[in-house]
C-alpha atoms as a PDB file:
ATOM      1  CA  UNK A   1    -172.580 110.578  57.052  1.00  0.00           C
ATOM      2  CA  UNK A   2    -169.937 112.661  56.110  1.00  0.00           C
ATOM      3  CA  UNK A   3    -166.467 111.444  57.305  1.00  0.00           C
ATOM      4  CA  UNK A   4    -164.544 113.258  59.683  1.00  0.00           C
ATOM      5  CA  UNK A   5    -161.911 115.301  57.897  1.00  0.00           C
ATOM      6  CA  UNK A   6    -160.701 116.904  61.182  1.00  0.00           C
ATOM      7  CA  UNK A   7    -157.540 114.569  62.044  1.00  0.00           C
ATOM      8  CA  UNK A   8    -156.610 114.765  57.815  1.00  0.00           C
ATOM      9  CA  UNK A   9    -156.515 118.629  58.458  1.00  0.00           C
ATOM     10  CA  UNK A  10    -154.545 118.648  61.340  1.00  0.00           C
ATOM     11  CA  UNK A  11    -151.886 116.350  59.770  1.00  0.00           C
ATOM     12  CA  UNK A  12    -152.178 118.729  57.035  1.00  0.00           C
ATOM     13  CA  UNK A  13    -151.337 121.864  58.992  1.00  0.00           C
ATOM     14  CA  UNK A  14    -148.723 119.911  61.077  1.00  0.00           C
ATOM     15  CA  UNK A  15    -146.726 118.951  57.712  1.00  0.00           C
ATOM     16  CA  UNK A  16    -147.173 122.645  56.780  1.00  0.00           C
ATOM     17  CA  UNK A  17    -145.668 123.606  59.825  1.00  0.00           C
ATOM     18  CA  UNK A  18    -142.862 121.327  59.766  1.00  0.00           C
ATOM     19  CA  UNK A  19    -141.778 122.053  56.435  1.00  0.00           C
ATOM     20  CA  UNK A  20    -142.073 125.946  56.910  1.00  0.00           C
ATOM     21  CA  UNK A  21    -139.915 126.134  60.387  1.00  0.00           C
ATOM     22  CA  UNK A  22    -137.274 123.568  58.598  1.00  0.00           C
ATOM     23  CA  UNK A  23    -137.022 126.445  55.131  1.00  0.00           C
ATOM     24  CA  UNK A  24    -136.614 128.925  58.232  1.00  0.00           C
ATOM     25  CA  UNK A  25    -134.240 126.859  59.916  1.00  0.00           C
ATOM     26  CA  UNK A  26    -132.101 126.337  56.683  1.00  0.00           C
ATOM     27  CA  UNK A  27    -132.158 130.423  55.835  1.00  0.00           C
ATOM     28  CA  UNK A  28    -130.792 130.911  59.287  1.00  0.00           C
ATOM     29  CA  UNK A  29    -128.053 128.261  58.786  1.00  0.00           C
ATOM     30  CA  UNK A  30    -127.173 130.092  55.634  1.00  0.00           C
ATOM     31  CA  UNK A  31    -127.141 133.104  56.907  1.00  0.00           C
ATOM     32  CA  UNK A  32    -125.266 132.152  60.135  1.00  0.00           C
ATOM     33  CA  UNK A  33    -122.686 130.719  57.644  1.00  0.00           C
ATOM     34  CA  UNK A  34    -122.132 134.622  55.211  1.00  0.00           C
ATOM     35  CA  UNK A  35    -121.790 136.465  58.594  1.00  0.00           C
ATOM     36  CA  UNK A  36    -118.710 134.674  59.156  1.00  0.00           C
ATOM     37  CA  UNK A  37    -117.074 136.033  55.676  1.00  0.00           C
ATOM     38  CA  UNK A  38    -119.227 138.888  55.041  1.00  0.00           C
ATOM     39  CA  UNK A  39    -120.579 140.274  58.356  1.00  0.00           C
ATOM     40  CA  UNK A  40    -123.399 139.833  60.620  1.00  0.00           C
ATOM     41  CA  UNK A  41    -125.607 143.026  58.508  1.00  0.00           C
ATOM     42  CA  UNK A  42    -123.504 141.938  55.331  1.00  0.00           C
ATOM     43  CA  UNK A  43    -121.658 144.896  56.187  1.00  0.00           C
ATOM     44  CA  UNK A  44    -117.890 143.245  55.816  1.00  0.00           C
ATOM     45  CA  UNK A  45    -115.784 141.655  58.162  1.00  0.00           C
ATOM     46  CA  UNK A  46    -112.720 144.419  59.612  1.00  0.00           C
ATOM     47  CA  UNK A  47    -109.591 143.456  58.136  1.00  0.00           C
ATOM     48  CA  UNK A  48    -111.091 140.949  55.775  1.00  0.00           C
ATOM     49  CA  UNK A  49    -109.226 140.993  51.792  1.00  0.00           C
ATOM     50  CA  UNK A  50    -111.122 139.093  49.600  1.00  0.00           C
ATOM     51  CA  UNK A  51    -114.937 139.099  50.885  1.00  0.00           C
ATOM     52  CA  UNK A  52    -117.184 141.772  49.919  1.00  0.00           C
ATOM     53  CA  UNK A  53    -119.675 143.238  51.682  1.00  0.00           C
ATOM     54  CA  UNK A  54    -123.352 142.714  50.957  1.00  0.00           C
ATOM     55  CA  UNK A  55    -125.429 144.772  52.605  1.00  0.00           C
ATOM     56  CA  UNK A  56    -127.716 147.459  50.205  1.00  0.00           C
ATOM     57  CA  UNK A  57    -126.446 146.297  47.275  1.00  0.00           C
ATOM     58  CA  UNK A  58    -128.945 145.949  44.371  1.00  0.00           C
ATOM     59  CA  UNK A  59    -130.725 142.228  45.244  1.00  0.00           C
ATOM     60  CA  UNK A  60    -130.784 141.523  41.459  1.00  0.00           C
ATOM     61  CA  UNK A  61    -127.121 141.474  41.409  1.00  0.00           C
ATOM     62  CA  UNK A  62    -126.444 139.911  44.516  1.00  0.00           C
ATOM     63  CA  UNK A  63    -129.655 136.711  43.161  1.00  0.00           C
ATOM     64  CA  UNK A  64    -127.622 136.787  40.057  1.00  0.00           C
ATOM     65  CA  UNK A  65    -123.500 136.353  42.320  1.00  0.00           C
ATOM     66  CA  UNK A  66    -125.942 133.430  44.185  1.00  0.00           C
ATOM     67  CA  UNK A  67    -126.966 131.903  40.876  1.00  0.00           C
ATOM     68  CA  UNK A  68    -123.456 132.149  39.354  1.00  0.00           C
ATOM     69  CA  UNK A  69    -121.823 129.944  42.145  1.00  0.00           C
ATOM     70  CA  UNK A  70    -124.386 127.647  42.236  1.00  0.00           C
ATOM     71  CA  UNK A  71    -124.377 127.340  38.213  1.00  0.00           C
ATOM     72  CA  UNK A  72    -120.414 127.011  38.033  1.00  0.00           C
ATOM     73  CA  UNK A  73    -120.231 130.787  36.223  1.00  0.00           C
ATOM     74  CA  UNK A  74    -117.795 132.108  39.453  1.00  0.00           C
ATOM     75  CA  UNK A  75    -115.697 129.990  41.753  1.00  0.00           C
ATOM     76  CA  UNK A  76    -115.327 129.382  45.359  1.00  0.00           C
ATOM     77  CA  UNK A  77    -115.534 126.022  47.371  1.00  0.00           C
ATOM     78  CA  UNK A  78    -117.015 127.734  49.990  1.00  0.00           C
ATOM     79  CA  UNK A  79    -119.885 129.499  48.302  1.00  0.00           C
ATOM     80  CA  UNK A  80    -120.865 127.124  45.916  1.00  0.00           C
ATOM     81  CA  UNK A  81    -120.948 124.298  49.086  1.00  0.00           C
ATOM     82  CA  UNK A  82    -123.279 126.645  50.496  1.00  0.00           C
ATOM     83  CA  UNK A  83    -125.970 127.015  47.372  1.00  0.00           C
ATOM     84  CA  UNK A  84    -125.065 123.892  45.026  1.00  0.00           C
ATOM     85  CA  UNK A  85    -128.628 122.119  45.840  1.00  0.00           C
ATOM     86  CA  UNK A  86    -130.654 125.954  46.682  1.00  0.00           C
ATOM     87  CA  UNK A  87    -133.772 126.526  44.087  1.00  0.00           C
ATOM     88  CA  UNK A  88    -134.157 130.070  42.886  1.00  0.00           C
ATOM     89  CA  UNK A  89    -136.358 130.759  44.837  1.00  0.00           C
ATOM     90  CA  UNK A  90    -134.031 130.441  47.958  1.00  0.00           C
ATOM     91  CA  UNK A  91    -131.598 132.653  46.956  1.00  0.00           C
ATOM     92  CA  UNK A  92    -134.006 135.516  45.889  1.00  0.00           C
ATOM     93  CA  UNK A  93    -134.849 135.431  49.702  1.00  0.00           C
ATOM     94  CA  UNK A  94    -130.634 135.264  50.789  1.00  0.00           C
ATOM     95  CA  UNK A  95    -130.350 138.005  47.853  1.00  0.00           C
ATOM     96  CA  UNK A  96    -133.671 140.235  49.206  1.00  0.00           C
ATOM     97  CA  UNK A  97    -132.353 139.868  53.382  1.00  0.00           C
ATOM     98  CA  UNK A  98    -129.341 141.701  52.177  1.00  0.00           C
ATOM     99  CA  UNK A  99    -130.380 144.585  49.600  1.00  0.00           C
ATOM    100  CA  UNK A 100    -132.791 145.760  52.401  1.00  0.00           C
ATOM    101  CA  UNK A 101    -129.959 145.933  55.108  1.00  0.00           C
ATOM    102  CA  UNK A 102    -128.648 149.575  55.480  1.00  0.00           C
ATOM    103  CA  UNK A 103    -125.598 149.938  52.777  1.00  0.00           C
ATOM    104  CA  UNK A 104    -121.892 149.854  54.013  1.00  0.00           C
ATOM    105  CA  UNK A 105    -120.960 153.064  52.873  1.00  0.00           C
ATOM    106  CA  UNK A 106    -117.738 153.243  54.839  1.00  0.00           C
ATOM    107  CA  UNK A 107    -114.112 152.994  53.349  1.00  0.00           C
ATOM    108  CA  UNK A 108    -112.406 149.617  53.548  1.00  0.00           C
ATOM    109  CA  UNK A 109    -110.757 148.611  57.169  1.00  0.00           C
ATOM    110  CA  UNK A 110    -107.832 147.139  55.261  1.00  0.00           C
ATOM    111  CA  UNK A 111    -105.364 149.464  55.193  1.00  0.00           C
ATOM    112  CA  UNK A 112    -104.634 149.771  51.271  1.00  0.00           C
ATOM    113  CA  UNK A 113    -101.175 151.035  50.146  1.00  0.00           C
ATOM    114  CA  UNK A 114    -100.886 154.396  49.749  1.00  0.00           C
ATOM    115  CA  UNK A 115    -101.160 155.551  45.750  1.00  0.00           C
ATOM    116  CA  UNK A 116     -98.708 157.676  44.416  1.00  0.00           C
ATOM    117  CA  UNK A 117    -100.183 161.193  42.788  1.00  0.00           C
ATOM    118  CA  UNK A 118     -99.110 159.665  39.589  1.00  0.00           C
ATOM    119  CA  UNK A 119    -101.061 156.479  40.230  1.00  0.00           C
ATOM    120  CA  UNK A 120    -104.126 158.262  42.018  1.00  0.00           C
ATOM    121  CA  UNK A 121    -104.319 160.585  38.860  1.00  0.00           C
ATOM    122  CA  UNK A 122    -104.670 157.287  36.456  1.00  0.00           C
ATOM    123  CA  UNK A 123    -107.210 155.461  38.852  1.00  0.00           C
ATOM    124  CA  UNK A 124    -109.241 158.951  39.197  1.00  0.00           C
ATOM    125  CA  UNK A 125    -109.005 158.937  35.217  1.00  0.00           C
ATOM    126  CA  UNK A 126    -110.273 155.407  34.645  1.00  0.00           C
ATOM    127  CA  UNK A 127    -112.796 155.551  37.471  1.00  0.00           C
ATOM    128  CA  UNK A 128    -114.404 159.108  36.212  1.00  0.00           C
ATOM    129  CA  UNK A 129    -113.579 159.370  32.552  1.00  0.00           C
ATOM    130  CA  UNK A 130    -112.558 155.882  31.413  1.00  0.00           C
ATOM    131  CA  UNK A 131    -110.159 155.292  28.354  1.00  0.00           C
ATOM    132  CA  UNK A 132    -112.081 155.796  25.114  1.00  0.00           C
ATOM    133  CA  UNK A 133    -109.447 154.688  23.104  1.00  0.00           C
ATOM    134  CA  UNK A 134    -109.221 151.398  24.582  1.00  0.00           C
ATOM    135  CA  UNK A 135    -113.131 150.874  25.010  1.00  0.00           C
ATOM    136  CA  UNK A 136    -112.987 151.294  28.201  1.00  0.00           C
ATOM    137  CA  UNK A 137    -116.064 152.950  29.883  1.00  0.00           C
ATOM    138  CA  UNK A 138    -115.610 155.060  33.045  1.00  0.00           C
ATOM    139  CA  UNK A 139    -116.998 153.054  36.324  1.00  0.00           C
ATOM    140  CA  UNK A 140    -119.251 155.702  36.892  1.00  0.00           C
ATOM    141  CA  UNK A 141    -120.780 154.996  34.314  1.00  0.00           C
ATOM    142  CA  UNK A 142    -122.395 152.367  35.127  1.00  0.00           C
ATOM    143  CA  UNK A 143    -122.039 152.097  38.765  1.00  0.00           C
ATOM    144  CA  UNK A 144    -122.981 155.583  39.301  1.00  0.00           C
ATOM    145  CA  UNK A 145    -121.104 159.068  39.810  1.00  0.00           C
ATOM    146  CA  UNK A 146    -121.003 158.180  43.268  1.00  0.00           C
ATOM    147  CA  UNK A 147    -120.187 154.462  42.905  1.00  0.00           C
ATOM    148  CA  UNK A 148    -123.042 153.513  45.216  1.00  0.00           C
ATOM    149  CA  UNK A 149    -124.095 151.378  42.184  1.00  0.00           C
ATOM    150  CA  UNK A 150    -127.430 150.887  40.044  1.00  0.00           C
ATOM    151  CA  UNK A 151    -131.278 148.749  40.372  1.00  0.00           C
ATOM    152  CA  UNK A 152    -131.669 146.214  39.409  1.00  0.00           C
ATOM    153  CA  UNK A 153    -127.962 144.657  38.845  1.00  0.00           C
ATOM    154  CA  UNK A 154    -125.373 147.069  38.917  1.00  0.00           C
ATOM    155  CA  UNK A 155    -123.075 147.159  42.559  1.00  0.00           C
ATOM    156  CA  UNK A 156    -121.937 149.300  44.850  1.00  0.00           C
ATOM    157  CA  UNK A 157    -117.809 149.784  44.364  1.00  0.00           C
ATOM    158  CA  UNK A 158    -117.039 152.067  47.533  1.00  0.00           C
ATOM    159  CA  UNK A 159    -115.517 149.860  50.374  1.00  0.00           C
ATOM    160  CA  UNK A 160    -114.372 147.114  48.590  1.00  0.00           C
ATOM    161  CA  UNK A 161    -111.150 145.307  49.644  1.00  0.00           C
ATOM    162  CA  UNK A 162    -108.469 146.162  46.917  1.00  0.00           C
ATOM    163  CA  UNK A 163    -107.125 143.225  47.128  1.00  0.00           C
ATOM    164  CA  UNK A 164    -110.604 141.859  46.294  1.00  0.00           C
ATOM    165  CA  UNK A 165    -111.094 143.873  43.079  1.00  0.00           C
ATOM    166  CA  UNK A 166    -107.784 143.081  42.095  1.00  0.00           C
ATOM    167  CA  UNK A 167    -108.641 139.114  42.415  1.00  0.00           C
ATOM    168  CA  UNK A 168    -112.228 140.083  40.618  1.00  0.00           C
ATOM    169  CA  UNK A 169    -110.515 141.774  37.607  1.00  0.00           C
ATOM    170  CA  UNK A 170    -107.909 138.814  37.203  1.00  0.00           C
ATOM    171  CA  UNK A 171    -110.958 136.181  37.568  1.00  0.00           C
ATOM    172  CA  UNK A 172    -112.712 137.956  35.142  1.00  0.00           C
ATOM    173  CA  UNK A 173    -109.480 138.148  33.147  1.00  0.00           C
ATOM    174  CA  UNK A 174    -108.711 134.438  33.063  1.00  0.00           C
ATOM    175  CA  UNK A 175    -112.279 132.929  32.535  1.00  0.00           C
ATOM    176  CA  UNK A 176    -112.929 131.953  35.918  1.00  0.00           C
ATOM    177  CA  UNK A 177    -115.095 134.372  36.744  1.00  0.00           C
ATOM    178  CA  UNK A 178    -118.277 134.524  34.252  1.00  0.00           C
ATOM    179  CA  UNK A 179    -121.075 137.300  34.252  1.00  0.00           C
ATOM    180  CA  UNK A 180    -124.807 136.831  32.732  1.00  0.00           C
ATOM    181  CA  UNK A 181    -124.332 136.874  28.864  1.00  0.00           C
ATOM    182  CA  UNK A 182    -123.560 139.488  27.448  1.00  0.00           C
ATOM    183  CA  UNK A 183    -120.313 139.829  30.245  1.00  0.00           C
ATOM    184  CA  UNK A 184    -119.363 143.522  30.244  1.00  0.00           C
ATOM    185  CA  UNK A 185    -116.669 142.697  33.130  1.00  0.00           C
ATOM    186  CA  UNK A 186    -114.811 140.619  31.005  1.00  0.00           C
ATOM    187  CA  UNK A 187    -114.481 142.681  28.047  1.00  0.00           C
ATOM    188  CA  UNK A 188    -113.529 145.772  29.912  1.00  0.00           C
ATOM    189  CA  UNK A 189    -110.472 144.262  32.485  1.00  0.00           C
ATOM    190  CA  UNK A 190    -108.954 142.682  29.008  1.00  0.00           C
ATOM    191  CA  UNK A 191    -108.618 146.215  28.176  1.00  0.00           C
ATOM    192  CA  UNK A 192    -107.177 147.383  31.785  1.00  0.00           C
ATOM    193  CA  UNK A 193    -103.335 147.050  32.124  1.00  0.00           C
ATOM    194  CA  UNK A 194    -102.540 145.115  35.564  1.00  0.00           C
ATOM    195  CA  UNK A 195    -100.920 148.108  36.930  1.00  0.00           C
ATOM    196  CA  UNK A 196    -103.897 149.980  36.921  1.00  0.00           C
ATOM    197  CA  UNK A 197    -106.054 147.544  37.802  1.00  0.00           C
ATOM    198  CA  UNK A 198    -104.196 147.730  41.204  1.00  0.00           C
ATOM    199  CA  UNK A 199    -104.060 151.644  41.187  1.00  0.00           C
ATOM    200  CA  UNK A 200    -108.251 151.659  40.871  1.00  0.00           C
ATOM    201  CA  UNK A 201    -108.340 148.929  43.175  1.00  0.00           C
ATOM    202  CA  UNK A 202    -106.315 150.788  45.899  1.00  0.00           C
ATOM    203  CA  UNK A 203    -108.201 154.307  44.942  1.00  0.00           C
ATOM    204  CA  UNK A 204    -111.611 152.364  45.606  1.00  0.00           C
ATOM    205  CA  UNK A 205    -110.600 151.139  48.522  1.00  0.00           C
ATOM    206  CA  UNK A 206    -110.513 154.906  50.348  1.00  0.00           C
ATOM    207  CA  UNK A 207    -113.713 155.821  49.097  1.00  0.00           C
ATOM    208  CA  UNK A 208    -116.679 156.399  51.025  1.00  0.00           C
ATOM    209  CA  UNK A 209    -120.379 157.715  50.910  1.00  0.00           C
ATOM    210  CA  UNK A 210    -122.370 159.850  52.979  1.00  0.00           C
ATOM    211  CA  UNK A 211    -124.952 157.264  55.729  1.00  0.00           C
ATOM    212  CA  UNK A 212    -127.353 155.589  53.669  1.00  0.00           C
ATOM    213  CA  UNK A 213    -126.332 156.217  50.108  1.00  0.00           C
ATOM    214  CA  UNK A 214    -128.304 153.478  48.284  1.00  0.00           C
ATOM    215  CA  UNK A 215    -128.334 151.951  44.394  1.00  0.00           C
ATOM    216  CA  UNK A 216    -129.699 155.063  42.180  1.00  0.00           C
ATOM    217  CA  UNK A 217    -133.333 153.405  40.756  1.00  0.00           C
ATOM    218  CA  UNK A 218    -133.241 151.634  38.071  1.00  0.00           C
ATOM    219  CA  UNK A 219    -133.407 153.817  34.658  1.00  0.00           C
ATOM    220  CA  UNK A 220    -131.543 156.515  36.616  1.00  0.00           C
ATOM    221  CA  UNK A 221    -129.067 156.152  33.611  1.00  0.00           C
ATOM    222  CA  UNK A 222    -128.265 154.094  30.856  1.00  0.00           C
ATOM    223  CA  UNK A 223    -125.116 152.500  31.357  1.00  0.00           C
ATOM    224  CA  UNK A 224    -122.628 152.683  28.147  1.00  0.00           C
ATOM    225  CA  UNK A 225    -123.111 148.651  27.632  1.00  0.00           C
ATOM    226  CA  UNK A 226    -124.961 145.682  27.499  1.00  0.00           C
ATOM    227  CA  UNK A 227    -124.351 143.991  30.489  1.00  0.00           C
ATOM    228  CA  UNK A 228    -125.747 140.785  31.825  1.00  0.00           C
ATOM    229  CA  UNK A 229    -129.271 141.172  32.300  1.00  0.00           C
ATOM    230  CA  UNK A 230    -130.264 144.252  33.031  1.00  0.00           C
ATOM    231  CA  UNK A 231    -133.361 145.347  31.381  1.00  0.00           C
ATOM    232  CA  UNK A 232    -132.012 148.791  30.707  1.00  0.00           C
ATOM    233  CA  UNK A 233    -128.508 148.855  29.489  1.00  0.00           C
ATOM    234  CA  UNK A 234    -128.075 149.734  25.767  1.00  0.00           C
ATOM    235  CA  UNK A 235    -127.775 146.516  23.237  1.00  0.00           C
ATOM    236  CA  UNK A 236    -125.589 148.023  21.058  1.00  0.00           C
ATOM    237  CA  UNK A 237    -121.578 146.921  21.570  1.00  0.00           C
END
């Protein structure tokens, strides 16, 4: 006689169970825990300067932000508290909730210093044409004319606290920020005097997008360098 297999299956099912409400149970704890720096929709908290917001951008960049706290390549007690022990896995999901949210397409809410026309004409420069003859490539190049940022990896810049980029470009400055290899950030705010760090910083601050501007698909464009590890930027320095 065959043995009854009908208690091992239900034990089997109840495990399954347990183990999938306590993964669902965990996402919502971590998500409960970035809507108190980054919004409920990942949309930014009002008068918040150093988080960003999350929501739309590109999930390959935000897996990769994820991965870099966890693996020691960026730094923040918070963050990396809050993914030190997560598998990949785990963070694709955090990283997939927020590219799907609607984008925050909105200026910052905090209040920026107003630029100078001397200072808005250098962050206008930098942002839209760059500075060639300190290998610097334009943002829009490779987040986009309209800075709403690239598939898979490239972010959204409008909204962004300005004090946030500012503490971005000096992480990225000092070594304690790290990108994916090869770490296009890093090169390019060597190159940017701290003065006009600030003035881009302030200038993206004030910009905005029209409702629902997303990441252009990926091979939209071709950004002007390797960066990280995005399948289509050029290899070539």
């Amino acid at each position: 006689m065959m043995p009854n297999r009908l208690p091992i299956i239900i034990a089997a099912f109840l495990a399954l169970a347990a183990t999938t409400a306590a993964a669902q149970a965990g996402f919502g704890e971590h998500l409960a825990a970035c809507a108190a720096c980054h919004g409920e929709h990942g949309e930014g908290v009002r008068g918040s300067e150093y988080y960003p917001h999350l929501a739309g951008k590109p999930a390959g960049y935000l897996f990769e932000q994820l991965k870099g706290f966890r693996d020691g390549r960026r730094t923040n007690t918070q963050m990396t508290w809050l993914v030190q022990f997560a598998d990949d896995r785990f963070l694709h999901e955090i990283a997939d909730h927020y590219a799907a949210l609607a984008p925050r397409t909105r200026a910052a809410d905090t209040g920026a210093a107003a630029l100078t026309s001397a200072r808005r004409k250098v962050a206008e420069t930098l942002v839209e044409h760059g500075d060639p003859g300190r290998g610097v490539p334009a943002c829009s190049e490779c987040h986009g004319t309209n800075l709403a940022g690239l598939e898979p990896g490239v972010p959204a810049l409008v909204g962004l606290p300005a004090d946030y980029v500012i503490a971005q470009f000096g992480s990225w400055r000092e070594g304690i920020r790290h990108g994916a290899p090869p770490d296009c950030m890093h090169d390019v705010a060597e190159r940017i005097a701290p003065e006009d760090i600030r003035a881009i910083a302030t200038w993206l601050s004030q910009q905005s997008n029209p409702d629902g501007a997303r990441p252009a698909p990926a091979g939209s464009f071709v950004p002007p360098k390797a960066c990280g590890s995005l399948p289509h930027a050029e290899n070539a320095p």
